[in-house]
Structures are given as C-alpha cells and as structure tokens.
N, C-alpha and C. Protein backbone atom coordinates (compact mmCIF):
# COMPACT_ATOMS: atom_id res chain seq x y z
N UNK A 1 13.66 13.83 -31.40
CA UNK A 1 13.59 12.55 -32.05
C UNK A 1 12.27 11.88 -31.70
N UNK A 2 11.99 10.85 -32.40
CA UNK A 2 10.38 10.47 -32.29
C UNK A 2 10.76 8.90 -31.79
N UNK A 3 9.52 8.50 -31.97
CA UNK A 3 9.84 7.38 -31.13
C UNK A 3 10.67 6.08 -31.74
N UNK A 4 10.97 4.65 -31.04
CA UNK A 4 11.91 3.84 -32.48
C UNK A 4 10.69 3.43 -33.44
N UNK A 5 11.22 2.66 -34.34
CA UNK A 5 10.46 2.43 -34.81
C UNK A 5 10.75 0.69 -34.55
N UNK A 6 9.46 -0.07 -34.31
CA UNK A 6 9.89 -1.50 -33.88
C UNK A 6 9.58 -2.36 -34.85
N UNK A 7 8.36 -1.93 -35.76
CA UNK A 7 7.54 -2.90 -36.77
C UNK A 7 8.29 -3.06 -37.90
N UNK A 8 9.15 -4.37 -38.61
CA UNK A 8 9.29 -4.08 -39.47
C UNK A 8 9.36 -3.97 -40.79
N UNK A 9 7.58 -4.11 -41.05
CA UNK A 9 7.24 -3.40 -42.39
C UNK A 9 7.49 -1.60 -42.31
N UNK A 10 7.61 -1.11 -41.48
CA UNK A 10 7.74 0.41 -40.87
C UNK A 10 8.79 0.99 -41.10
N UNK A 11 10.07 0.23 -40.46
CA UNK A 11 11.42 -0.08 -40.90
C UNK A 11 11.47 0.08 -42.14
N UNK A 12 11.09 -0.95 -43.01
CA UNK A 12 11.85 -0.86 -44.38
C UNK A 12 11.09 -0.07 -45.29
N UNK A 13 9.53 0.27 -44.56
CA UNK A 13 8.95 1.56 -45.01
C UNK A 13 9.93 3.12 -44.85
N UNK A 14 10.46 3.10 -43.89
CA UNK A 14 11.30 4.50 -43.23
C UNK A 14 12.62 4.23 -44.43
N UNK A 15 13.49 3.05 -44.58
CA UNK A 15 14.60 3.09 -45.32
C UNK A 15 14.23 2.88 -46.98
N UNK A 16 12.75 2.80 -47.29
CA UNK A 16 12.65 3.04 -48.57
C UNK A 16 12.45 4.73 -48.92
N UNK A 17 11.74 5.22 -48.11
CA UNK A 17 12.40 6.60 -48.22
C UNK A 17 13.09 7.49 -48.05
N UNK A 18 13.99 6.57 -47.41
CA UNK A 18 15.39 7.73 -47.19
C UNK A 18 16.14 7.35 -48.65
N UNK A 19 16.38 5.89 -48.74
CA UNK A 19 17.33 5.67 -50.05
C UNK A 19 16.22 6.63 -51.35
N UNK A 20 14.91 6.57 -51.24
CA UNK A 20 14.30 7.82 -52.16
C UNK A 20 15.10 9.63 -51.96
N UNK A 21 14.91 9.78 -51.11
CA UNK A 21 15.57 10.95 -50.74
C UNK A 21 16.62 10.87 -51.59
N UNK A 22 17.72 10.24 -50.93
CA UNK A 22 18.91 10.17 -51.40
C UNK A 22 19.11 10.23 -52.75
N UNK A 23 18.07 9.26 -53.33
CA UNK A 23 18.07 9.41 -54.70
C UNK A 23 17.93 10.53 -55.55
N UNK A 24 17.04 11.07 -55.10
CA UNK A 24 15.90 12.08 -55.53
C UNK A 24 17.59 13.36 -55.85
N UNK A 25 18.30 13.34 -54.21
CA UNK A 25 19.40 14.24 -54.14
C UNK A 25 20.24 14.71 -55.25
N UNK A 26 20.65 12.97 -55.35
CA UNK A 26 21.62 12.42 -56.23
C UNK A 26 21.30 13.03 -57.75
N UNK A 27 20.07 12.38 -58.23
CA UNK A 27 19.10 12.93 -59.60
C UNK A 27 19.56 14.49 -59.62
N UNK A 28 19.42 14.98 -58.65
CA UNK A 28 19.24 16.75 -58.39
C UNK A 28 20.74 17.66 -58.88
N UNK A 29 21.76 16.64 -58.22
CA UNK A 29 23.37 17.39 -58.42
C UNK A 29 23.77 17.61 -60.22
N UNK A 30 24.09 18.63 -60.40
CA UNK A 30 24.60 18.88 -61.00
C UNK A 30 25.74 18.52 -61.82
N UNK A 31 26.86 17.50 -62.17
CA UNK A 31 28.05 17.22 -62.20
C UNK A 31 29.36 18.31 -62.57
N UNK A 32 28.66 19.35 -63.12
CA UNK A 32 29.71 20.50 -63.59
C UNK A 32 29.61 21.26 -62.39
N UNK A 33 28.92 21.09 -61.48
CA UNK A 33 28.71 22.53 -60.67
C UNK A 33 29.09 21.62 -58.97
N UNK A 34 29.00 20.47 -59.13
CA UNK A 34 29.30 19.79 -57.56
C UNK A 34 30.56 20.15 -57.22
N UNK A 35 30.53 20.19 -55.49
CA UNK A 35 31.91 20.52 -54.91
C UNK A 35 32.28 19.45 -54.26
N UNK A 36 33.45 19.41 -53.76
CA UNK A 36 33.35 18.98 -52.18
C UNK A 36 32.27 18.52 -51.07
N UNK A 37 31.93 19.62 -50.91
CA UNK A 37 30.99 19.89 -50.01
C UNK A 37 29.87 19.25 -50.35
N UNK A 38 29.25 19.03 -51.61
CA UNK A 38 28.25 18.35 -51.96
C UNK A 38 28.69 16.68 -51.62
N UNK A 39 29.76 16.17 -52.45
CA UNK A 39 30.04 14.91 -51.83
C UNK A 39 30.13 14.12 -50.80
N UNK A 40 30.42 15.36 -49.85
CA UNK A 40 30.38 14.74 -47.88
C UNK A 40 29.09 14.98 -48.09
N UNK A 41 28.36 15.38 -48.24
CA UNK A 41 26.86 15.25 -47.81
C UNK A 41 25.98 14.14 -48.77
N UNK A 42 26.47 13.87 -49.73
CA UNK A 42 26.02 13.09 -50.56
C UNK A 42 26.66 11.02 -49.14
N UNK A 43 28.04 11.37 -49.10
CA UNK A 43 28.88 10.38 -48.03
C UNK A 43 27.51 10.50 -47.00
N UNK A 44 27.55 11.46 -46.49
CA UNK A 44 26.87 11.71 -45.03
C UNK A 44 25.69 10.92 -44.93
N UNK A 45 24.88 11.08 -45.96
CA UNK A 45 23.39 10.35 -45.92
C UNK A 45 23.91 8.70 -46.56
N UNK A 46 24.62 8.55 -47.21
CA UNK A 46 24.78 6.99 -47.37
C UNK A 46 25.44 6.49 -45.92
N UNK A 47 26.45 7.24 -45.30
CA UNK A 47 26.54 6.77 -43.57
C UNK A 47 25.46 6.90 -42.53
N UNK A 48 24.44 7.71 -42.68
CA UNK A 48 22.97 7.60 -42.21
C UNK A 48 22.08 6.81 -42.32
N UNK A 49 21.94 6.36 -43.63
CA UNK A 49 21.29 5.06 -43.79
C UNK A 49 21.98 3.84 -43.36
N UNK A 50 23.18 3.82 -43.56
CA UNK A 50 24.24 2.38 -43.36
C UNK A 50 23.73 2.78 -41.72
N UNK A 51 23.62 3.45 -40.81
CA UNK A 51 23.34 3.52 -39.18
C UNK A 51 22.27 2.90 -39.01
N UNK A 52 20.97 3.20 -40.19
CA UNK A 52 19.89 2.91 -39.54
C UNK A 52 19.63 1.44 -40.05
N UNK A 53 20.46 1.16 -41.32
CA UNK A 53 20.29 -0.02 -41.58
C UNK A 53 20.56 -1.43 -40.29
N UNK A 54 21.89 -0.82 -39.82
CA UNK A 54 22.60 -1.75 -38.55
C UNK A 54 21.82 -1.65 -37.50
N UNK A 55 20.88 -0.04 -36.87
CA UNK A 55 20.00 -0.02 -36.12
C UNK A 55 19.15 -1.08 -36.29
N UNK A 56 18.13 -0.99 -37.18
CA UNK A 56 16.97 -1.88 -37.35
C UNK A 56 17.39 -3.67 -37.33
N UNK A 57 18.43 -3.95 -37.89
CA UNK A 57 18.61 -5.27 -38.09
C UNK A 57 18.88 -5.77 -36.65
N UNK A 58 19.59 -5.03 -35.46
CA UNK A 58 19.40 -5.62 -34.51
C UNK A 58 18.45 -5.02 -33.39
N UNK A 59 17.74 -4.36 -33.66
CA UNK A 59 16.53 -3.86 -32.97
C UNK A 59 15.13 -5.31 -32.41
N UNK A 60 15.13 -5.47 -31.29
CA UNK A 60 14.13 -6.57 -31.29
C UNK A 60 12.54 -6.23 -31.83
C-alpha cells in the first residue's frame, strides 16, 4: 500500500478515478452474458469506494 493520501484535491482526484474505473467496468458488462459473479464484483468496488469515501471525509 502507498502512502495516505492527505490533500484533498488528491482525494477527490483518487475517487474521480475509481468511480471512472467503475464506470468504464460497468460500460464494459455485457447484460446477456453477466453472472453472479460479475455483480459481487461490480457490489465489491461500489463497497470500495463507499470505504474510501468514509476514509477521506474523516481523515485530518
């Protein structure tokens, strides 16, 4: 892991590209061909961001 991140224009620099990611994911799935398995991971990264969101907001 790298270091926190404290600045936060940096912060909402780091969570504008994860919700990109995510997006990008999302754009990517298939709807005839998704499983299960795609959906927990699709869950997984919206509970990853919701972490880092709660991280940063109380981060001094």
């Amino acid at each position: 892991m790298g270091s926190p991140i404290l600045d936060k224009q940096m912060q909402v620099s780091f969570l504008k590209q994860r919700l990109n990611m995510f997006l990008e994911t999302l754009d990517s799935i298939n709807p005839e061909d998704t499983d299960l398995d795609d959906i927990d991971r699709l869950i997984a990264m919206v509970d990853d961001l919701e972490a880092k969101v709660q991280e940063f907001k109380y981060r001094e």
